[in-house]
PDB file of N, CA and C in Angstrom:
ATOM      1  N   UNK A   1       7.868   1.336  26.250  1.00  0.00           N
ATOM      2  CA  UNK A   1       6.939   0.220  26.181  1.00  0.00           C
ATOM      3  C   UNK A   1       7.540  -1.028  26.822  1.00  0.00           C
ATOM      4  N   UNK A   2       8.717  -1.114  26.716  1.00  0.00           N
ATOM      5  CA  UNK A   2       9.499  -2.157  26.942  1.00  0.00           C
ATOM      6  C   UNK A   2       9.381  -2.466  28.877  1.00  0.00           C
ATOM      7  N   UNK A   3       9.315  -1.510  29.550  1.00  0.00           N
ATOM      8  CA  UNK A   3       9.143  -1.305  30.774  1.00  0.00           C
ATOM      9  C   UNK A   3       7.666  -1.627  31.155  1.00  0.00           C
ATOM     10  N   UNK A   4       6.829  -1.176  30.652  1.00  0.00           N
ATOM     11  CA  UNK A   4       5.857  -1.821  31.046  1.00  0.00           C
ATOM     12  C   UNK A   4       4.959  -3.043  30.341  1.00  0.00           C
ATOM     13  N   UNK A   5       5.925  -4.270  29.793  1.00  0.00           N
ATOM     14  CA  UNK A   5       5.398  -4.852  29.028  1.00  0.00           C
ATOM     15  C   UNK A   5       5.643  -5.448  28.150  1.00  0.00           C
ATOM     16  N   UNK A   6       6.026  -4.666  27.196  1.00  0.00           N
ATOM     17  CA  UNK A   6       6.570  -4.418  25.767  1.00  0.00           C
ATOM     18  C   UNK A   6       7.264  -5.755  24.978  1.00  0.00           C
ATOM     19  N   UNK A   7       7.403  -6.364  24.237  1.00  0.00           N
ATOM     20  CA  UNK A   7       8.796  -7.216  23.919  1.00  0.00           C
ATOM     21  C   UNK A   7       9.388  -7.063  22.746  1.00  0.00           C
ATOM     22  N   UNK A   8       8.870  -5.650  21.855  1.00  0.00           N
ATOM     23  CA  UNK A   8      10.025  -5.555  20.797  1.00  0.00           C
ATOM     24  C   UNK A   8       9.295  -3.939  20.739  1.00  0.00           C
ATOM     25  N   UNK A   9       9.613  -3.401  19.534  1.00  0.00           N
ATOM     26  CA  UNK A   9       8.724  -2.210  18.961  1.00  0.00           C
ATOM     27  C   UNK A   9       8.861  -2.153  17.522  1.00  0.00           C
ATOM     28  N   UNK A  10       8.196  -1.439  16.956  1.00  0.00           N
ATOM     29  CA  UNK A  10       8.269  -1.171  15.560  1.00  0.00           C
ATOM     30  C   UNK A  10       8.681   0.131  15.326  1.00  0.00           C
ATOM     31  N   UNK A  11       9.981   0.018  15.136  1.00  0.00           N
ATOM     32  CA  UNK A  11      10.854   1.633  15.574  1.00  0.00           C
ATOM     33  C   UNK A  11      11.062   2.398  14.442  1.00  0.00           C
ATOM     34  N   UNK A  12      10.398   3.665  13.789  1.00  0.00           N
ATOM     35  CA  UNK A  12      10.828   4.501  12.774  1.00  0.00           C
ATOM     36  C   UNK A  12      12.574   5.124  12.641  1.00  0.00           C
ATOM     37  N   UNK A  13      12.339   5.200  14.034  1.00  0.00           N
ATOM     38  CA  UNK A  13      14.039   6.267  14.715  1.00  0.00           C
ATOM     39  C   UNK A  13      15.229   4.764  14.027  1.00  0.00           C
ATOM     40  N   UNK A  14      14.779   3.480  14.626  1.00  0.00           N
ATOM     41  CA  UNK A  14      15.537   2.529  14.406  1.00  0.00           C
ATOM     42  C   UNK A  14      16.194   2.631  12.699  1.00  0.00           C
ATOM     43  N   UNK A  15      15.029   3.275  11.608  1.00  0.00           N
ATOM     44  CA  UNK A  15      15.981   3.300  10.216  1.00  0.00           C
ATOM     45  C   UNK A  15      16.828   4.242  10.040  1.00  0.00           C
ATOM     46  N   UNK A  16      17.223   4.919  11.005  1.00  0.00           N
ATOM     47  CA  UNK A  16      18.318   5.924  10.732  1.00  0.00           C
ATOM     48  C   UNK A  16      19.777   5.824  11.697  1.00  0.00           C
ATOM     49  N   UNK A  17      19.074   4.896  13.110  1.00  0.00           N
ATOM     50  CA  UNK A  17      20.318   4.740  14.191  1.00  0.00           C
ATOM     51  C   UNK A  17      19.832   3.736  14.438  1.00  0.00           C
ATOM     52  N   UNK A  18      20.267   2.571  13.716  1.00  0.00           N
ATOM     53  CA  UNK A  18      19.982   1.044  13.932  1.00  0.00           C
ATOM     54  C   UNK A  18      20.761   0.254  15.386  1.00  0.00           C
ATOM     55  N   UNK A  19      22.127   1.140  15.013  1.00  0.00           N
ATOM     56  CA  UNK A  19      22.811   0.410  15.940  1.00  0.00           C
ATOM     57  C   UNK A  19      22.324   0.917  17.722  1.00  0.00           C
ATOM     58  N   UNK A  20      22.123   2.086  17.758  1.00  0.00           N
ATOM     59  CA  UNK A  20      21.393   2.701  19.176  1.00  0.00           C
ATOM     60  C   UNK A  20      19.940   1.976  19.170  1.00  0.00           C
ATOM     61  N   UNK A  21      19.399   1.977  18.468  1.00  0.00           N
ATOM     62  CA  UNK A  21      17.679   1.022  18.905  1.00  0.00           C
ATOM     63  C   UNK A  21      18.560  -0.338  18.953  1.00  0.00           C
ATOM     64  N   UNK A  22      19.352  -1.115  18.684  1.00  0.00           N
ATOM     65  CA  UNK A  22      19.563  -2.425  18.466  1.00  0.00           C
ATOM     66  C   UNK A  22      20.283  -2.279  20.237  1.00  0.00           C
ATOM     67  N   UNK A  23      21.346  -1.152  20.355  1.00  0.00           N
ATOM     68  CA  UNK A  23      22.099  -1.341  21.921  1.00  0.00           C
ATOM     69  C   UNK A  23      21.152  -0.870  23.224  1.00  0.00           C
ATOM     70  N   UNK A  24      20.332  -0.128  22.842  1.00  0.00           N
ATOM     71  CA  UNK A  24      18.945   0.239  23.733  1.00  0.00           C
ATOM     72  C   UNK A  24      18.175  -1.438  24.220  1.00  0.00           C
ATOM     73  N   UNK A  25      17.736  -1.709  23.195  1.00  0.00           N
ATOM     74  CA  UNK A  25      17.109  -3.402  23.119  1.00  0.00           C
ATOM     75  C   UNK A  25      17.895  -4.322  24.084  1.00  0.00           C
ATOM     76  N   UNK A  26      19.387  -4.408  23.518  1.00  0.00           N
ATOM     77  CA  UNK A  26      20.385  -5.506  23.688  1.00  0.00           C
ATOM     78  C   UNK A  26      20.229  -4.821  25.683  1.00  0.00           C
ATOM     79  N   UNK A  27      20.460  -3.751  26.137  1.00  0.00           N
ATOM     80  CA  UNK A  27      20.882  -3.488  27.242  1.00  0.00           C
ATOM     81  C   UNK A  27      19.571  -3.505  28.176  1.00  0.00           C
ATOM     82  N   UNK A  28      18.655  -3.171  27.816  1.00  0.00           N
ATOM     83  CA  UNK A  28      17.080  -3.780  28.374  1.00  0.00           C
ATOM     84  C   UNK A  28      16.996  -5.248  28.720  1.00  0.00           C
ATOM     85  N   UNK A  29      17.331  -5.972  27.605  1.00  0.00           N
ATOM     86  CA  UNK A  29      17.403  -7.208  27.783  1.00  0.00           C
ATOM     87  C   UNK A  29      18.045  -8.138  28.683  1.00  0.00           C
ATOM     88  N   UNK A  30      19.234  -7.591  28.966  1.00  0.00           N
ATOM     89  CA  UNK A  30      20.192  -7.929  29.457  1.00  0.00           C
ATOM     90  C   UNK A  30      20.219  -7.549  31.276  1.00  0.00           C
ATOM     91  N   UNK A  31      19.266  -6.540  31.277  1.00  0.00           N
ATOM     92  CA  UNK A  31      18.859  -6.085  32.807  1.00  0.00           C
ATOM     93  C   UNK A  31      19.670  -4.808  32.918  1.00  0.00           C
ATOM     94  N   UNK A  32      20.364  -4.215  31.628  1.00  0.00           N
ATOM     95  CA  UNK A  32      20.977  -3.232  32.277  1.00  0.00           C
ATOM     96  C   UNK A  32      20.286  -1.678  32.127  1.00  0.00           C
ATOM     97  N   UNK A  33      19.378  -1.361  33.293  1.00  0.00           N
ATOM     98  CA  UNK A  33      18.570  -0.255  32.888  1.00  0.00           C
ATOM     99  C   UNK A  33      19.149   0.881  32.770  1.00  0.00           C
ATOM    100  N   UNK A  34      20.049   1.390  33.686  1.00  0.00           N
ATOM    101  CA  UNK A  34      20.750   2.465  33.112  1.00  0.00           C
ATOM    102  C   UNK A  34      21.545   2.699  31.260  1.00  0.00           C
ATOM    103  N   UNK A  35      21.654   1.550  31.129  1.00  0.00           N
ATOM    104  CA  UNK A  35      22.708   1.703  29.998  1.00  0.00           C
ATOM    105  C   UNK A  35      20.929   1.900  28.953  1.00  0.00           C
ATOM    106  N   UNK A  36      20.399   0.954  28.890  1.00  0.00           N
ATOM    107  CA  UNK A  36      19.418   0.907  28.271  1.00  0.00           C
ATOM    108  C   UNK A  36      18.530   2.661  28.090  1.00  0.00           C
ATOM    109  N   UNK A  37      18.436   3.212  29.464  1.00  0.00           N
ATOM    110  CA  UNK A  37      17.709   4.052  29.028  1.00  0.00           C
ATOM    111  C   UNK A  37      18.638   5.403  28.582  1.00  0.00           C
ATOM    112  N   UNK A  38      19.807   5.049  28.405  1.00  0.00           N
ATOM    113  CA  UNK A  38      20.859   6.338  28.061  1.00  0.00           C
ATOM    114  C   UNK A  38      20.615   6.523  26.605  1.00  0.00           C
ATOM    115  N   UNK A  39      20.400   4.898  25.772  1.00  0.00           N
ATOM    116  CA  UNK A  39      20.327   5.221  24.731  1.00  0.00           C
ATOM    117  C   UNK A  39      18.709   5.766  24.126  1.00  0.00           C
ATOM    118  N   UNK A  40      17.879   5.291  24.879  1.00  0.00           N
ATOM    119  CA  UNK A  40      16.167   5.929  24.794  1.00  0.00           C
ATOM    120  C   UNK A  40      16.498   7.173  25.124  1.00  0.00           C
ATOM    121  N   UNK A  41      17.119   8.126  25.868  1.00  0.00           N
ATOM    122  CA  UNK A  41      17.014   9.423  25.825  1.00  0.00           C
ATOM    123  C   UNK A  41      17.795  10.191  24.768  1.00  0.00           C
ATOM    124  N   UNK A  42      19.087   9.978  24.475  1.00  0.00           N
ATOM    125  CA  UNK A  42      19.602   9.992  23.423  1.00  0.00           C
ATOM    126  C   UNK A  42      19.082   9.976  22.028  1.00  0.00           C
ATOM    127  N   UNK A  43      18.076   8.800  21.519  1.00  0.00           N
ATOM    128  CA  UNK A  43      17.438   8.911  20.652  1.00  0.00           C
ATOM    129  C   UNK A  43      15.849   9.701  20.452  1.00  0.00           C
ATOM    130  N   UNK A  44      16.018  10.325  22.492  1.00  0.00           N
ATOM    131  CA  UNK A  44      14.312  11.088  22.122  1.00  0.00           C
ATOM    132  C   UNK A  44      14.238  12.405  20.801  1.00  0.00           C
ATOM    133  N   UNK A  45      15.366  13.176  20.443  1.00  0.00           N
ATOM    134  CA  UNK A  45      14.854  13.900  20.111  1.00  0.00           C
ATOM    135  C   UNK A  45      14.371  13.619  18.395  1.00  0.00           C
ATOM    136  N   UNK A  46      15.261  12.534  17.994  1.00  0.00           N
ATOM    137  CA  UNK A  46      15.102  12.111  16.822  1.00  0.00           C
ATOM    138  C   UNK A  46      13.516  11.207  17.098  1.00  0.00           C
ATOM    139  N   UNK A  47      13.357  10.147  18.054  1.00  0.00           N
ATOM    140  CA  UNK A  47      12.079   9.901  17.630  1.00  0.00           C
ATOM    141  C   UNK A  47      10.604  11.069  17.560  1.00  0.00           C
ATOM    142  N   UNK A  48      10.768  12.401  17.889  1.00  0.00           N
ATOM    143  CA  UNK A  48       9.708  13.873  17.889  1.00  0.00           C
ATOM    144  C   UNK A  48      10.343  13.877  16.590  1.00  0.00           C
ATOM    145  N   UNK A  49      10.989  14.113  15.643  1.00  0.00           N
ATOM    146  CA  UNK A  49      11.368  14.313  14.412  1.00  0.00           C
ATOM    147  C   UNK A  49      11.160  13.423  13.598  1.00  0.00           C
ATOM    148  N   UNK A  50      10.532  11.975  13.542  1.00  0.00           N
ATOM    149  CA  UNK A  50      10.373  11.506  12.828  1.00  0.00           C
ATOM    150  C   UNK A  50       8.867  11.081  12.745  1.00  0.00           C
ATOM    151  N   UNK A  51       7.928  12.454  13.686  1.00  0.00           N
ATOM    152  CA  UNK A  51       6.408  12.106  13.335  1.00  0.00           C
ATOM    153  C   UNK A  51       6.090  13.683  13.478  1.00  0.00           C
ATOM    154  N   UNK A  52       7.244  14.890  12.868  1.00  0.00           N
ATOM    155  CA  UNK A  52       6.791  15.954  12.695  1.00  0.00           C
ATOM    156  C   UNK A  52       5.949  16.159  11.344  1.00  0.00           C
ATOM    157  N   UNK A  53       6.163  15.236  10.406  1.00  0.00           N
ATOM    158  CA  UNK A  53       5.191  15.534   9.536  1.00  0.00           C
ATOM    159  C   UNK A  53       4.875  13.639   8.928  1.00  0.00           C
ATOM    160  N   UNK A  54       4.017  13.046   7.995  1.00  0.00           N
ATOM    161  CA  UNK A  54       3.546  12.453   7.970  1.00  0.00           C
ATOM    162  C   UNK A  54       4.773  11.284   7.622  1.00  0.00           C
ATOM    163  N   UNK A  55       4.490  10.063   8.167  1.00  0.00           N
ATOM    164  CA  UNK A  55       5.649   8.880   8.300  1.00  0.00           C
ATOM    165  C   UNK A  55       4.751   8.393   6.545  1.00  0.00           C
ATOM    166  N   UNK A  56       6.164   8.201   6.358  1.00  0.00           N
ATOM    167  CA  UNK A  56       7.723   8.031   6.090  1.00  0.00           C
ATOM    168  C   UNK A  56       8.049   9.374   5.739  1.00  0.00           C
ATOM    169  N   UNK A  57       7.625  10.321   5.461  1.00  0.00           N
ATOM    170  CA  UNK A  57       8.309  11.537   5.014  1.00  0.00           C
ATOM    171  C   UNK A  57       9.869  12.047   5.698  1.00  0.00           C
ATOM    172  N   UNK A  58       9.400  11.917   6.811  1.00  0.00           N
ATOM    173  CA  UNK A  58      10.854  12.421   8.068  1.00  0.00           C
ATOM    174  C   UNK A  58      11.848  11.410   7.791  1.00  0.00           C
ATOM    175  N   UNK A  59      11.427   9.933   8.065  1.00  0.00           N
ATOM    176  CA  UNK A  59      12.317   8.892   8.026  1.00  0.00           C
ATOM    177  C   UNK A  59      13.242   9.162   6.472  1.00  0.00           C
ATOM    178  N   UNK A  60      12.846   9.245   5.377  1.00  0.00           N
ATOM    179  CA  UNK A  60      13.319   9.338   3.952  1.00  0.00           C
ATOM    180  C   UNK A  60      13.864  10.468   3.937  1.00  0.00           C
ATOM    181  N   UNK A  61      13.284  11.497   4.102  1.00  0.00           N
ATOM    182  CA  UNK A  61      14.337  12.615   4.419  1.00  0.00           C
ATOM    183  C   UNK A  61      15.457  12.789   5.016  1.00  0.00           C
ATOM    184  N   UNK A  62      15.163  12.315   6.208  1.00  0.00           N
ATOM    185  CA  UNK A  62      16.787  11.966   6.876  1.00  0.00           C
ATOM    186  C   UNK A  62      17.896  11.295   6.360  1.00  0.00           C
ATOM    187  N   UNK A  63      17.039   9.625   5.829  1.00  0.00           N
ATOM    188  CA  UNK A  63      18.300   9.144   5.289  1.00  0.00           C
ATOM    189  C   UNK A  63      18.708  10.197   3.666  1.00  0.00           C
ATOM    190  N   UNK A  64      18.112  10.593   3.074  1.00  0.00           N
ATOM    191  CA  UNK A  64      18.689  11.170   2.318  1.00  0.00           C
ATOM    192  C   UNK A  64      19.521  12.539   2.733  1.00  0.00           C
ATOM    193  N   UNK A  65      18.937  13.352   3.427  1.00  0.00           N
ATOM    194  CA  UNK A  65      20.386  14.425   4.123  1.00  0.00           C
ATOM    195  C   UNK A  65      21.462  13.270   4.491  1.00  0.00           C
ATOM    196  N   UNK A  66      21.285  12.259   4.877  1.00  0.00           N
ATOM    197  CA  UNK A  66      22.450  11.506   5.466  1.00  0.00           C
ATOM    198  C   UNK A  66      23.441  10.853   4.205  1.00  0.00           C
ATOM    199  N   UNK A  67      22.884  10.843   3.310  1.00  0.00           N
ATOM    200  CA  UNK A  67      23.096  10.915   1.808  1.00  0.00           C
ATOM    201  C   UNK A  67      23.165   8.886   1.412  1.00  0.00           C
ATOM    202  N   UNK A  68      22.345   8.319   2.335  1.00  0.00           N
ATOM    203  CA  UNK A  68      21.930   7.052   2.042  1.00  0.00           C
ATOM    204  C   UNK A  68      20.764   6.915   1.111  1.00  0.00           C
ATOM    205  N   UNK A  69      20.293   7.284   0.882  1.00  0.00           N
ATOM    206  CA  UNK A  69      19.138   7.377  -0.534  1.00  0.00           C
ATOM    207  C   UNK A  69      18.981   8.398  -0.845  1.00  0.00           C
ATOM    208  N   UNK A  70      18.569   8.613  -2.255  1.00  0.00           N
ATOM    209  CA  UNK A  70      17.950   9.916  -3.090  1.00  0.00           C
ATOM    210  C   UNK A  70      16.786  10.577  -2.410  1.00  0.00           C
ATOM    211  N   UNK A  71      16.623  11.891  -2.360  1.00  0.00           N
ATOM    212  CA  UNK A  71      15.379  12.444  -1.713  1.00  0.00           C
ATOM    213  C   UNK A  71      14.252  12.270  -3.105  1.00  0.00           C
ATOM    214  N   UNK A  72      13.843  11.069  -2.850  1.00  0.00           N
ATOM    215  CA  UNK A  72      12.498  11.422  -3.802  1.00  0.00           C
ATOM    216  C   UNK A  72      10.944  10.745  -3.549  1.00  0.00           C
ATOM    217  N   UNK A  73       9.919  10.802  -3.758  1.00  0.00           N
ATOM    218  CA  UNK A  73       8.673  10.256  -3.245  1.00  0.00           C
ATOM    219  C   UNK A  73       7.839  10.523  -4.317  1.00  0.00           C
ATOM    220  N   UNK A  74       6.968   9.436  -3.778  1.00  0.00           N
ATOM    221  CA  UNK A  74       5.657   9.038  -4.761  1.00  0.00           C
ATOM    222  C   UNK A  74       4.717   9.412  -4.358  1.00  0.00           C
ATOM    223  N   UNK A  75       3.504   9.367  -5.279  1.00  0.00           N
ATOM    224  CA  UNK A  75       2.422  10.049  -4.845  1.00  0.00           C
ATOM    225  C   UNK A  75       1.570   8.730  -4.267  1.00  0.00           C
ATOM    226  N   UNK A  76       1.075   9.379  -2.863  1.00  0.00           N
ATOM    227  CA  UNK A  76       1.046  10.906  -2.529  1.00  0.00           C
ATOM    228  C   UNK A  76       1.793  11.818  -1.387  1.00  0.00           C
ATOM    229  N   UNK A  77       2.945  11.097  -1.307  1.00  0.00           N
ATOM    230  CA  UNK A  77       3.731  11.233  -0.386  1.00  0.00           C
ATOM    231  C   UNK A  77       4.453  12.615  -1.245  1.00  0.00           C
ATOM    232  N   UNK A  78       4.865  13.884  -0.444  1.00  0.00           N
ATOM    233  CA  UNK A  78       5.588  14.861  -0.720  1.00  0.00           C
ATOM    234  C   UNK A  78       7.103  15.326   0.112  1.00  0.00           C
ATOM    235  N   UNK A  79       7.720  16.248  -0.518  1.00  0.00           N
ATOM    236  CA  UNK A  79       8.467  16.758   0.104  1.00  0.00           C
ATOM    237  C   UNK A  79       7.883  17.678   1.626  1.00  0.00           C
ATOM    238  N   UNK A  80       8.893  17.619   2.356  1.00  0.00           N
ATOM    239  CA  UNK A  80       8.847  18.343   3.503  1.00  0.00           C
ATOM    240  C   UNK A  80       8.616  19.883   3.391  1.00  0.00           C
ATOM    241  N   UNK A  81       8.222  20.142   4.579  1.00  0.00           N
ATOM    242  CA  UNK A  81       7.996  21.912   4.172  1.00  0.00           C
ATOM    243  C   UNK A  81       9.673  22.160   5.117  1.00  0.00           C
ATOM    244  N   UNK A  82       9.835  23.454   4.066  1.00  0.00           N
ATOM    245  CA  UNK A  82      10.821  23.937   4.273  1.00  0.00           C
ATOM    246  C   UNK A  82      11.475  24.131   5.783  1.00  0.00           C
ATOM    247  N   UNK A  83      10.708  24.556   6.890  1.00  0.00           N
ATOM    248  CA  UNK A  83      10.789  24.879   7.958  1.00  0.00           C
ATOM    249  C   UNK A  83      11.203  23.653   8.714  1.00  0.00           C
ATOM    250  N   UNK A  84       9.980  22.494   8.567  1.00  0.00           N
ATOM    251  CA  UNK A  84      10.203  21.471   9.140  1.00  0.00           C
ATOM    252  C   UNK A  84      11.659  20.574   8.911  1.00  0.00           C
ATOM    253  N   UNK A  85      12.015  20.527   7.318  1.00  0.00           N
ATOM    254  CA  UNK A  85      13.190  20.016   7.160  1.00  0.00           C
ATOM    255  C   UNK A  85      14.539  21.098   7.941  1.00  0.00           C
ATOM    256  N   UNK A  86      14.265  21.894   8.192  1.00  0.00           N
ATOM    257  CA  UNK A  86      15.422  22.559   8.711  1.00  0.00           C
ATOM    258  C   UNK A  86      15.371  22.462  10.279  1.00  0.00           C
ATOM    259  N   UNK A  87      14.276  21.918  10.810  1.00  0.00           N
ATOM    260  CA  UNK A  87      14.233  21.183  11.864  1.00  0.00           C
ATOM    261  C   UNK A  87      14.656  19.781  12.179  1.00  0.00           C
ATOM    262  N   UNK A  88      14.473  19.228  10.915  1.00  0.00           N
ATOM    263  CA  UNK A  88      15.272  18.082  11.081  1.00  0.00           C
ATOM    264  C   UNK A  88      16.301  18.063  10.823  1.00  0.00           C
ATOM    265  N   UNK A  89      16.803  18.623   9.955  1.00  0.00           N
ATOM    266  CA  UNK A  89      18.382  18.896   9.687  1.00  0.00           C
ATOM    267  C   UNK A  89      18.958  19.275  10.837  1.00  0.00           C
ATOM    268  N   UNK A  90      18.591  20.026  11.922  1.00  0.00           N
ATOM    269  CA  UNK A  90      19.270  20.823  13.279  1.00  0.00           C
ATOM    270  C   UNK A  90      19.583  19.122  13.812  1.00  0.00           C
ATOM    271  N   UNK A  91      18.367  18.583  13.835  1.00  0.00           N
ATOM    272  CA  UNK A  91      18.334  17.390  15.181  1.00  0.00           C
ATOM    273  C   UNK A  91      19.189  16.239  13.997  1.00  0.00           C
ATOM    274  N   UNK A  92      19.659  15.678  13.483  1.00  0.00           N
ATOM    275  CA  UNK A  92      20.171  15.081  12.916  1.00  0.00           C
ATOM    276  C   UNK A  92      21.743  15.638  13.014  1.00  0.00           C
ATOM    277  N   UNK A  93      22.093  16.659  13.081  1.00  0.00           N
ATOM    278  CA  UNK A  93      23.212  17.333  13.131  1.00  0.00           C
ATOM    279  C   UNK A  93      23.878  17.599  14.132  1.00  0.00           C
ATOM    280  N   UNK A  94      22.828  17.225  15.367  1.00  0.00           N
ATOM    281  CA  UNK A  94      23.274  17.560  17.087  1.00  0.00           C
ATOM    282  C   UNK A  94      23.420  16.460  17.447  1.00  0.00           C
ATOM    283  N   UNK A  95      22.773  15.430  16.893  1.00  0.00           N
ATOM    284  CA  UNK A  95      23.124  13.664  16.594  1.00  0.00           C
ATOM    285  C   UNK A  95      24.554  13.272  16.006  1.00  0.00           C
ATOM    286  N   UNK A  96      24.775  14.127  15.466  1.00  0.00           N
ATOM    287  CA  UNK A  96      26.050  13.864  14.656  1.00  0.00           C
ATOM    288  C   UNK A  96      25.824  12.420  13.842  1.00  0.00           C
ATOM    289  N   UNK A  97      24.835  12.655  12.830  1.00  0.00           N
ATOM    290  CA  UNK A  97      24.212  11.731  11.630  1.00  0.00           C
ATOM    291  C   UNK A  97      24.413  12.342  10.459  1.00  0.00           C
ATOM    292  N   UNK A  98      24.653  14.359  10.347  1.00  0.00           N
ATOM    293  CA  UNK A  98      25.119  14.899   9.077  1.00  0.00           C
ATOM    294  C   UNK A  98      26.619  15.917  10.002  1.00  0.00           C
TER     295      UNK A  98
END
């Protein structure tokens, strides 16, 4: 978005790798497009993982495999299906976040 336009985003991926959405931003800003888009590709596979099933579900899940909060939710928010969390667990893990 930032390329064509854009001047901030409202980033889900950002609550789990603050500091990569914050050095993505900082290096856009700054004019440096290569550096900038190393970290947008880097974080693509986590942002497809954090709208595999309904937001916040992915986001809370993660940080809890990451063992920053308790895995728990309110209604009507649920746990993940089994499959999907073991999809996120892969991409979080190839991230080197667990």
């Amino acid at each position: 978005m930032l390329a064509i336009g854009g001047v901030g985003a409202i980033s889900v991926t950002a609550n789990i790798v603050p500091g990569d959405a914050a050095a993505m931003f900082d290096n856009f800003f700054a004019g440096k497009m290569e550096e900038a888009l190393k970290f947008h590709y880097k974080m693509e596979p986590l942002h497809g993982m954090m709208f595999i099933e309904t937001n916040p579900i992915p986001v809370k899940t993660s940080l809890a495999l990451m063992g920053k909060i308790a895995e728990e939710f309110r209604l009507p928010l649920c746990t993940m299906a089994d499959g999907n969390k073991e999809k996120l667990r892969k991409a979080l893990k190839d991230y080197g976040l667990i």
